[in-house]
N, C-alpha and C. Protein backbone atom coordinates (compact mmCIF):
# COMPACT_ATOMS: atom_id res chain seq x y z
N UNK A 1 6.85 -39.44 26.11
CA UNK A 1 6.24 -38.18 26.47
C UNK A 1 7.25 -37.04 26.32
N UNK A 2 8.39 -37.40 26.72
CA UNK A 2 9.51 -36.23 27.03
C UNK A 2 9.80 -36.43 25.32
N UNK A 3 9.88 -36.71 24.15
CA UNK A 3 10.34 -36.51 22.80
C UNK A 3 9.56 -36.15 22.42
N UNK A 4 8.05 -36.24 22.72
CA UNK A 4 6.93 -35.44 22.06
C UNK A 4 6.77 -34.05 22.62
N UNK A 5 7.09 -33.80 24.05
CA UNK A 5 7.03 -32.55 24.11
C UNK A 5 8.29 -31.92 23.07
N UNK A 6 9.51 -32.23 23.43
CA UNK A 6 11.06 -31.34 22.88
C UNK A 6 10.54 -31.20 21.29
N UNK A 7 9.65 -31.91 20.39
CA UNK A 7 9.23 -32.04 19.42
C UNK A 7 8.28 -30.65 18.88
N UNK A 8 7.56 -30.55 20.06
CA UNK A 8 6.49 -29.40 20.04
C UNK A 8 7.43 -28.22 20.51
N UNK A 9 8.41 -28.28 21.07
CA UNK A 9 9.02 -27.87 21.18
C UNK A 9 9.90 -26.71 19.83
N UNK A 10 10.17 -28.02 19.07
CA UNK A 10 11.37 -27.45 18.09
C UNK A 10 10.47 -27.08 17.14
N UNK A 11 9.32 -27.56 17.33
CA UNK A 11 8.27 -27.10 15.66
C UNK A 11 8.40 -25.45 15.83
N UNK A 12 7.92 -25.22 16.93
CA UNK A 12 7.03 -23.49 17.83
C UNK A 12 9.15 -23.18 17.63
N UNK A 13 10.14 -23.51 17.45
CA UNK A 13 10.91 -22.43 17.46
C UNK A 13 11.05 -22.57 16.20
N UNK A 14 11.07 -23.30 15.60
CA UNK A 14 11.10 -23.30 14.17
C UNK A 14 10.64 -22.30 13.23
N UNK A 15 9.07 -22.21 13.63
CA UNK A 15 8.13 -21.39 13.00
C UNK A 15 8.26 -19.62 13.78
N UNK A 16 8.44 -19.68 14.62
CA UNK A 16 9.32 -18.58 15.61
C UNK A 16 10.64 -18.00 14.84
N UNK A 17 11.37 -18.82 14.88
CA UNK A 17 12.33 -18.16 13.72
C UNK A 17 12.11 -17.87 12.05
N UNK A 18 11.46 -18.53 11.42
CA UNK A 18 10.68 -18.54 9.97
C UNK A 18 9.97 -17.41 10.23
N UNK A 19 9.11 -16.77 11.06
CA UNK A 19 8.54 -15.77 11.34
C UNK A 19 9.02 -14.67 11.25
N UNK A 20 10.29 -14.25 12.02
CA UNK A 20 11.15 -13.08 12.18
C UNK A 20 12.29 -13.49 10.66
N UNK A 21 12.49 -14.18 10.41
CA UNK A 21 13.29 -14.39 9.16
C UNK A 21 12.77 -13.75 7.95
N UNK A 22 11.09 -13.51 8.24
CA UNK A 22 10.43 -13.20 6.66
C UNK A 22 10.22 -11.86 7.62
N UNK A 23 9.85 -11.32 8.25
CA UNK A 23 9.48 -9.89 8.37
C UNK A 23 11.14 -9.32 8.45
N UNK A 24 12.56 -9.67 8.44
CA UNK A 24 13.63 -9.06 8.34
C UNK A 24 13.72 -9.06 7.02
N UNK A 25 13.91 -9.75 6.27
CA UNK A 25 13.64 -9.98 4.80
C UNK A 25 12.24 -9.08 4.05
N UNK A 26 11.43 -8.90 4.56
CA UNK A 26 10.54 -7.94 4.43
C UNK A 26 10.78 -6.55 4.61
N UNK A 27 11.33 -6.20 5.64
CA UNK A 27 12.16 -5.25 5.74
C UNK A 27 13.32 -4.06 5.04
N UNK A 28 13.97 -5.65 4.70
CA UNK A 28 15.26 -5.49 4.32
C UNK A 28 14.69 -4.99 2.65
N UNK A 29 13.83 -5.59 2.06
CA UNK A 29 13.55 -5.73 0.60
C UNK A 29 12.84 -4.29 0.55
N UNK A 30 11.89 -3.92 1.53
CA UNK A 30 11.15 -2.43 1.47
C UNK A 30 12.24 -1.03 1.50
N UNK A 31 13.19 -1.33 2.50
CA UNK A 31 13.95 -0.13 2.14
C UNK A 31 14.16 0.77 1.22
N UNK A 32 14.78 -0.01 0.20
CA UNK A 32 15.21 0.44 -1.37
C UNK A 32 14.32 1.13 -2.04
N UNK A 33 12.54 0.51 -1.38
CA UNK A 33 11.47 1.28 -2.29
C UNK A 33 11.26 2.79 -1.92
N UNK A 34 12.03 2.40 -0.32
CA UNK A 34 11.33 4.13 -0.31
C UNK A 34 12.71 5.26 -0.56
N UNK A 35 11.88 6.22 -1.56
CA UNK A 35 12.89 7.10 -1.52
C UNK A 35 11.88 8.72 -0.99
N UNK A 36 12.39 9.58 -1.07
CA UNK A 36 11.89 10.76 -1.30
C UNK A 36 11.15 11.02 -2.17
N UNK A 37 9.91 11.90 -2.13
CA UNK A 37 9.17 12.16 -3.63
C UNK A 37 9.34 13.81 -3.72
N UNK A 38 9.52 13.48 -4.90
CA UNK A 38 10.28 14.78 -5.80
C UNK A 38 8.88 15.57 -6.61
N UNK A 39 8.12 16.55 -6.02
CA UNK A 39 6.98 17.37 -6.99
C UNK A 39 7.34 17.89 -8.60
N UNK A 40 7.04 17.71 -9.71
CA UNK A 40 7.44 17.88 -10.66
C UNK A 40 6.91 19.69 -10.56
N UNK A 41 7.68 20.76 -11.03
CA UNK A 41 7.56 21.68 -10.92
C UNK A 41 6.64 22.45 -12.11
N UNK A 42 5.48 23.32 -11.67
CA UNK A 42 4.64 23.64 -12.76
C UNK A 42 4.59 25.18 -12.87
N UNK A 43 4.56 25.46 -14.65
CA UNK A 43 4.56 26.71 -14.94
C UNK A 43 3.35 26.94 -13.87
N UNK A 44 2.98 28.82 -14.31
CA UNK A 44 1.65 29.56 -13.88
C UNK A 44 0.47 29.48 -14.33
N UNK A 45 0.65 29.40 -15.76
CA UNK A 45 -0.15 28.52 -16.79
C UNK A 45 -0.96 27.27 -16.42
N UNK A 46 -0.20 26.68 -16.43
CA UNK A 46 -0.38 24.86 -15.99
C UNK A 46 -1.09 24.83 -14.34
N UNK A 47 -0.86 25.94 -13.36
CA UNK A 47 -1.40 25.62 -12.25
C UNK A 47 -2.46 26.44 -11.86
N UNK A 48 -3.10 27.11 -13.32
CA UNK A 48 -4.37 27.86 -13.12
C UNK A 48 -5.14 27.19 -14.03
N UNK A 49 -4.89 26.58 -15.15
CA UNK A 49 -5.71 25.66 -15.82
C UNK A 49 -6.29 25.07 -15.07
N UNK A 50 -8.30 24.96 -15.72
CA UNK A 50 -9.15 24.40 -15.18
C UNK A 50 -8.77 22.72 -15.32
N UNK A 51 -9.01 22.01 -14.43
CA UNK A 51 -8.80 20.65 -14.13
C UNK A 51 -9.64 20.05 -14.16
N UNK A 52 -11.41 19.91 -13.58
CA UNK A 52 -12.48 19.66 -13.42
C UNK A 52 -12.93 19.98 -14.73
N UNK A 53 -13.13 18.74 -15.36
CA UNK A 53 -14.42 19.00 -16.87
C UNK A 53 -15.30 18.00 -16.34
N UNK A 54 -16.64 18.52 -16.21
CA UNK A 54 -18.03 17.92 -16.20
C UNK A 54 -18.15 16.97 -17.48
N UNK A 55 -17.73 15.68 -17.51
CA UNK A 55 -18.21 15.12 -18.79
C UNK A 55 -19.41 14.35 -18.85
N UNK A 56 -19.91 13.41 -19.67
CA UNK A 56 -20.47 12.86 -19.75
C UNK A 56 -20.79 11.67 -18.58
N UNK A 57 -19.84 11.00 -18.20
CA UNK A 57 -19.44 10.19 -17.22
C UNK A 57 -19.35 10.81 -16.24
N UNK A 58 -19.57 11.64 -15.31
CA UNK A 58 -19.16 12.69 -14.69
C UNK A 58 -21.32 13.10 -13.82
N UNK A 59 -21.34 13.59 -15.26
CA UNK A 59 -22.95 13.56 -15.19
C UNK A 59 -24.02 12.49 -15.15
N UNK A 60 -23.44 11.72 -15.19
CA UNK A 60 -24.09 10.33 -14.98
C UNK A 60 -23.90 9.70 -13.89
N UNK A 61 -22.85 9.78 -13.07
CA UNK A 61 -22.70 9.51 -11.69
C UNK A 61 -23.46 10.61 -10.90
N UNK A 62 -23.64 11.86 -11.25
CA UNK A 62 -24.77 12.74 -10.21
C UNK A 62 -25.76 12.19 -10.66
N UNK A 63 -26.36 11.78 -11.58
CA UNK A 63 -27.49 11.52 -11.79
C UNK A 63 -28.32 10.38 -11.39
N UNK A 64 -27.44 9.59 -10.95
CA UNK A 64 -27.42 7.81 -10.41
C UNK A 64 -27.27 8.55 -8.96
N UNK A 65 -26.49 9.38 -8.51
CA UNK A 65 -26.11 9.50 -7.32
C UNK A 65 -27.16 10.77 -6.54
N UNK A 66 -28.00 11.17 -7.81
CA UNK A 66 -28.95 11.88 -7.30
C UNK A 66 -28.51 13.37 -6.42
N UNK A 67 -27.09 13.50 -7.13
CA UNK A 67 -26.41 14.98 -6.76
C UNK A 67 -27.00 16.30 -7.86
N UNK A 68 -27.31 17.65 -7.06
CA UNK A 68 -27.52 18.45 -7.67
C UNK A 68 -26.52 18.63 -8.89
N UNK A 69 -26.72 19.42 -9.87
CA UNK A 69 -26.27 19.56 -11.13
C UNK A 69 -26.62 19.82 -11.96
């Protein structure tokens, strides 16, 4: 009885430590990804240009979607 508990025992720390081992390692590996994000800078030109073109595909989702248009 007493080796089957210390058994259940060592599994639950086992997996207890495997646990915190992968979220430090998880951790550790995410850092590097984050950096700062840098806005690419746009003429006056470029940030009054129309963006929105009604295309074909475009008009076919109001039309399925039963949006005015």
């Amino acid at each position: 009885m007493r080796d089957s508990k210390r058994t259940i025992v060592a599994r639950r720390d086992f997996l207890r430590k495997l646990g915190i081992g992968a979220a430090g390692a998880g951790a550790t590996l995410a850092t590097p990804l984050m950096t700062s994000a840098e806005a690419d800078s746009e003429s006056d030109q470029e940030k009054r240009k129309p963006r929105y073109k009604e295309t074909d595909h475009v008009k076919a989702y109001y039309r399925v979607n039963r949006y005015p248009g």
